[in-house]
Protein backbone atom coordinates (compact mmCIF):
# COMPACT_ATOMS: atom_id res chain seq x y z
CA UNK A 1 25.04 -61.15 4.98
CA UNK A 2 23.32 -59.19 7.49
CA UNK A 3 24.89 -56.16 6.18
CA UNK A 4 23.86 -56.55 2.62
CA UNK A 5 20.26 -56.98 4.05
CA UNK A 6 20.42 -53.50 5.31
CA UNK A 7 21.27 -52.41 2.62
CA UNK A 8 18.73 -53.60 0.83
CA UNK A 9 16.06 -52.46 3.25
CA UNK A 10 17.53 -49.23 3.50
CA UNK A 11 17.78 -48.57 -0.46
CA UNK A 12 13.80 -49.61 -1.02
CA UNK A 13 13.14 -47.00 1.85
CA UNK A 14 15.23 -44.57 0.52
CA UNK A 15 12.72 -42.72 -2.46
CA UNK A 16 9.99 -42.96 0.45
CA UNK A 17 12.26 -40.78 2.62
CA UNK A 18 13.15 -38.54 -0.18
CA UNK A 19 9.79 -38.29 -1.15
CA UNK A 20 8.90 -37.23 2.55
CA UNK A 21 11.40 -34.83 3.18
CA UNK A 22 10.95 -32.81 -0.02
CA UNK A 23 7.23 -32.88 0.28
CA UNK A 24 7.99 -31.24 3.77
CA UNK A 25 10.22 -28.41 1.98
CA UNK A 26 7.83 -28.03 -0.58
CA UNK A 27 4.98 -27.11 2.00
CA UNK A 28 7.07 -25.49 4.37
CA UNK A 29 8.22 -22.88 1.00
CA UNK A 30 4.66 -22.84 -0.12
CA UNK A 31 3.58 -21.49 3.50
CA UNK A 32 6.47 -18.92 3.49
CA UNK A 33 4.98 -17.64 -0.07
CA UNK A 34 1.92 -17.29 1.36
CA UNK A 35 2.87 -15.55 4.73
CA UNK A 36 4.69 -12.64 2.05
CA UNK A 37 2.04 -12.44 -0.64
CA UNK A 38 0.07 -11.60 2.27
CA UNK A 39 2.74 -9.44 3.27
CA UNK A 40 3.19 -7.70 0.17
CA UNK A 41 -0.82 -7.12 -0.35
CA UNK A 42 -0.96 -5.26 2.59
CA UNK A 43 2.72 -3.06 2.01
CA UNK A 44 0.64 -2.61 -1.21
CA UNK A 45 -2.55 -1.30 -0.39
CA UNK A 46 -0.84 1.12 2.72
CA UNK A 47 1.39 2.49 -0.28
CA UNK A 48 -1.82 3.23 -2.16
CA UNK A 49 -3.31 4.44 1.08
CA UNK A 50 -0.99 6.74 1.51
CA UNK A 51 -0.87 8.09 -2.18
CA UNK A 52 -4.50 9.26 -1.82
CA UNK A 53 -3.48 11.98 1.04
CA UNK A 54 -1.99 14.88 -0.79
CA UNK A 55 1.23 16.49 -0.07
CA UNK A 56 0.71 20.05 0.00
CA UNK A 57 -1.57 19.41 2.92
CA UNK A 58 1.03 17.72 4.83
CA UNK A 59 3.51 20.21 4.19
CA UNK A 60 0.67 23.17 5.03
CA UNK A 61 0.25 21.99 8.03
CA UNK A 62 4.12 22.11 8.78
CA UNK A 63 4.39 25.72 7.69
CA UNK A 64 1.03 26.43 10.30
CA UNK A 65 3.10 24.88 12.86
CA UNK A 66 6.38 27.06 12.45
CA UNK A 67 4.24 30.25 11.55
């Protein structure tokens, strides 16, 4: 008898536990999506940052070096 008891108990806490767990996951994957949007905004905006300086200039400056 006992055992069917905890059963009981344990199958009405069950949903609560699942419900606990994956809310857990949920936040712990929304915190990692945040932590790389962040990541990618700022891979973004280096790439564009980067763009704006002109090749010729770099490669100028090599030839300036060696000449």
């Amino acid at each position: 008898m006992a055992a069917m008891e905890y059963q009981h108990i344990y199958c009405e806490t069950l949903p609560d536990k699942i419900t606990g767990t994956s809310k857990a996951i949920m936040d712990g994957m929304a915190a990692i999506a945040e932590k790389t949007a962040a990541i990618q905004a700022k891979l973004t905006g280096s790439v564009v940052k980067g763009t704006k300086s002109p090749a010729p200039k770099i490669q100028l400056t090599g030839w300036y070096r060696w000449g």
